[in-house]
C-alpha atoms as a PDB file:
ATOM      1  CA  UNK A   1       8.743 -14.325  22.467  1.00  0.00           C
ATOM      2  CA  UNK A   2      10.381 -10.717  23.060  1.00  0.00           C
ATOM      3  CA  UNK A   3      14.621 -10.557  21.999  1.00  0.00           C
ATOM      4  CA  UNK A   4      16.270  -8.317  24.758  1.00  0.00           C
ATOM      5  CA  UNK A   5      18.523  -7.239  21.850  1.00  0.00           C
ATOM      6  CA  UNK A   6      16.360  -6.864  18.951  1.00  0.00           C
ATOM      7  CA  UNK A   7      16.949  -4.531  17.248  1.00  0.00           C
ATOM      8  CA  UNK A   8      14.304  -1.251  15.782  1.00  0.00           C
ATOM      9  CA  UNK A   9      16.050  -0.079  12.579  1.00  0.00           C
ATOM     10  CA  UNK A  10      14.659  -3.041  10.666  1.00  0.00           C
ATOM     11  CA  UNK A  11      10.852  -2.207  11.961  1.00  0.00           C
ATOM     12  CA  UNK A  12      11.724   1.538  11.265  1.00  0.00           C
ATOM     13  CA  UNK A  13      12.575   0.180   7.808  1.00  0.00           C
ATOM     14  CA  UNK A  14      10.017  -1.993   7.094  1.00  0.00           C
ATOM     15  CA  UNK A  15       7.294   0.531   8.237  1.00  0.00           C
ATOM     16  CA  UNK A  16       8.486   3.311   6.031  1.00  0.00           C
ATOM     17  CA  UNK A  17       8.400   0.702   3.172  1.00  0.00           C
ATOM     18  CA  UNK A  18       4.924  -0.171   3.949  1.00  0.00           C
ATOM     19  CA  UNK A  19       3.864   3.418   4.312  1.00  0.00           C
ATOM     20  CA  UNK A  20       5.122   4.261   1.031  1.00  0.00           C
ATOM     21  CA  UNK A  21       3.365   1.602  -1.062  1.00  0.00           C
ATOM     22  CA  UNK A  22       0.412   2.179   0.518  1.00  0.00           C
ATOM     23  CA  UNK A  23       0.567   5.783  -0.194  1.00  0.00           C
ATOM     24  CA  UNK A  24       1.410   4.633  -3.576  1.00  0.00           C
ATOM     25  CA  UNK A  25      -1.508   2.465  -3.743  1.00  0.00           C
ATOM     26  CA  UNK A  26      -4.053   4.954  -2.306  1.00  0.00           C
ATOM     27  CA  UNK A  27      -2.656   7.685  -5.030  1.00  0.00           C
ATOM     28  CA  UNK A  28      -3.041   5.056  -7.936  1.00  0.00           C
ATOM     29  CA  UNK A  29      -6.544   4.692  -6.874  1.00  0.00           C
ATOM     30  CA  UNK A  30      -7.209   8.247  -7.039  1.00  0.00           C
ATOM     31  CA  UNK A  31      -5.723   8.093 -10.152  1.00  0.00           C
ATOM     32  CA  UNK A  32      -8.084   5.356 -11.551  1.00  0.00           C
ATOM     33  CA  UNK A  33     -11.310   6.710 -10.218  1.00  0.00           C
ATOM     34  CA  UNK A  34     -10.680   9.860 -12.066  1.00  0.00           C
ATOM     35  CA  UNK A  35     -10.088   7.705 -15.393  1.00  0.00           C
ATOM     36  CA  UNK A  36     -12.973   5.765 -14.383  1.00  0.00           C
ATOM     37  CA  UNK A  37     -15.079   8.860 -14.199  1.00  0.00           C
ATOM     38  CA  UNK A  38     -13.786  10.266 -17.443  1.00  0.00           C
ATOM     39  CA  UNK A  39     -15.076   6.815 -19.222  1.00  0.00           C
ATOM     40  CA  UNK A  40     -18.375   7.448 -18.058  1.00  0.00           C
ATOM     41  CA  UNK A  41     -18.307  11.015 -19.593  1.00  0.00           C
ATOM     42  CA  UNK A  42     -17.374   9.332 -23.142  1.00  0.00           C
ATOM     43  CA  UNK A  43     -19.585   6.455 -22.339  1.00  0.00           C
ATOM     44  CA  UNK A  44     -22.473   8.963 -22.125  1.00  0.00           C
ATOM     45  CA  UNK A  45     -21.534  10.667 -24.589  1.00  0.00           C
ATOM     46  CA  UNK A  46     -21.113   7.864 -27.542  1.00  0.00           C
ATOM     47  CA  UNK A  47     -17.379   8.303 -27.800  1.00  0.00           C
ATOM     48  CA  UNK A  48     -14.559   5.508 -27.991  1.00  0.00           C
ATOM     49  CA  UNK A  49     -13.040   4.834 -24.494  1.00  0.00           C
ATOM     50  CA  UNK A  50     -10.994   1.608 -25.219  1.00  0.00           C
ATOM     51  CA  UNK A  51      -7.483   3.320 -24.864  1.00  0.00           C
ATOM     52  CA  UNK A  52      -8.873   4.878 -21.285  1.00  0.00           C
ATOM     53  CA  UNK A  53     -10.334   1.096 -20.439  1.00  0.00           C
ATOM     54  CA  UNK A  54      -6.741  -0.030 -21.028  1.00  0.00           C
ATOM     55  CA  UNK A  55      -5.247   2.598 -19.055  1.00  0.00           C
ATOM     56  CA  UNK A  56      -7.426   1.952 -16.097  1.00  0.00           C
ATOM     57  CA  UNK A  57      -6.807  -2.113 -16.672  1.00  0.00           C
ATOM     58  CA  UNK A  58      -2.806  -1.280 -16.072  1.00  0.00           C
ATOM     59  CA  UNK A  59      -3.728   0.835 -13.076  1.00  0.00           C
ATOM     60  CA  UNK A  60      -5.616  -2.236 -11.836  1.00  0.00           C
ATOM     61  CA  UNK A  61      -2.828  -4.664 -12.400  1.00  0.00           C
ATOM     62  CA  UNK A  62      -0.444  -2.402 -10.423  1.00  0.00           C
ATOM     63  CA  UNK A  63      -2.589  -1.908  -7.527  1.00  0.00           C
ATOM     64  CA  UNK A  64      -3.057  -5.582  -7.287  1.00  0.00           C
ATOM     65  CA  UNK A  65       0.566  -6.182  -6.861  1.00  0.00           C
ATOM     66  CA  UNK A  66       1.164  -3.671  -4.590  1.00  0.00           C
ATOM     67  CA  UNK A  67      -1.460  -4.651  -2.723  1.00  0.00           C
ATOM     68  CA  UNK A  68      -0.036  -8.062  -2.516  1.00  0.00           C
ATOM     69  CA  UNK A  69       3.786  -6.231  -1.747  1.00  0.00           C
ATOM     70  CA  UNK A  70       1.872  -4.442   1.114  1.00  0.00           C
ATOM     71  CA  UNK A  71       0.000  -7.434   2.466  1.00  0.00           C
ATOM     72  CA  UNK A  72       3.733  -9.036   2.314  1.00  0.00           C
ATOM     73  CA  UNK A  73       5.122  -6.188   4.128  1.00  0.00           C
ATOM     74  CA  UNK A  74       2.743  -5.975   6.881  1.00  0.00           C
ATOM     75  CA  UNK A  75       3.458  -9.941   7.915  1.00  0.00           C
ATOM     76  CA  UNK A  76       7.125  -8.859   8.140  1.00  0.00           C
ATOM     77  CA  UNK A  77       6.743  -5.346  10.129  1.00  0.00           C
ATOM     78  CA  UNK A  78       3.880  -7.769  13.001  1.00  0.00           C
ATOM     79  CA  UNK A  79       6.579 -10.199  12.856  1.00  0.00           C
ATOM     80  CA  UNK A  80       9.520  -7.906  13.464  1.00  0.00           C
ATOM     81  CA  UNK A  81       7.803  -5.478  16.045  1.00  0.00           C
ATOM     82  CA  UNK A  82       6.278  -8.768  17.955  1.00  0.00           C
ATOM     83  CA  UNK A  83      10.109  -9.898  18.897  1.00  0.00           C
ATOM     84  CA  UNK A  84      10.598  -5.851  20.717  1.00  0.00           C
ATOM     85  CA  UNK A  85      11.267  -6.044  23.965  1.00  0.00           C
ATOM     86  CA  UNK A  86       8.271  -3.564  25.446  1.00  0.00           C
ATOM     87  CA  UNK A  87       9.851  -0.444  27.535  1.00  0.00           C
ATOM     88  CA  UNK A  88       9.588  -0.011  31.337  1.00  0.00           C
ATOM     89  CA  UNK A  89       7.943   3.198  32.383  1.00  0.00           C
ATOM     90  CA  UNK A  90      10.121   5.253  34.845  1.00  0.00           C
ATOM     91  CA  UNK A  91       7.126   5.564  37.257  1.00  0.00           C
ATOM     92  CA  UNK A  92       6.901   2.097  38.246  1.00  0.00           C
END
């Protein structure tokens, strides 16, 4: 149910929080797709890619948990925006 007085600074903090790991999350990605590709060179070529394997391992641990911090964070921010009271347009 909507709180008259709820207040918005904890949904404006909570969605900046959320934004950031995602953008975090979306630039680790990046980040592991271009080690990923860079394996397949060596691959192709015969060389030794283990340190690059565990490189791109670390990056998948990380987004994993941030993944899981985001999921975490986007409960909170539905829960806190769901108790906002919606706004009355002028017109009607």
């Amino acid at each position: 149910s909507k709180v008259p007085d709820a207040s918005i600074k904890k949904s404006l903090e909570l969605d900046q929080k959320l934004r950031h790991v995602k953008t975090e999350v979306e630039k680790l990605k990046s980040e592991r797709n271009a080690l990923s590709t860079q394996i397949g060179e060596k691959k192709r070529k015969g060389e030794n890619c283990d340190a690059l394997l565990e490189e791109v391992n670390k990056y998948a641990d990380k987004i994993h948990q941030l993944d899981k911090e985001s999921t975490l964070l986007e409960e909170e921010f539905t829960a806190a925006i769901s108790v906002l009271p919606n706004i009355p347009m002028k017109d009607i």
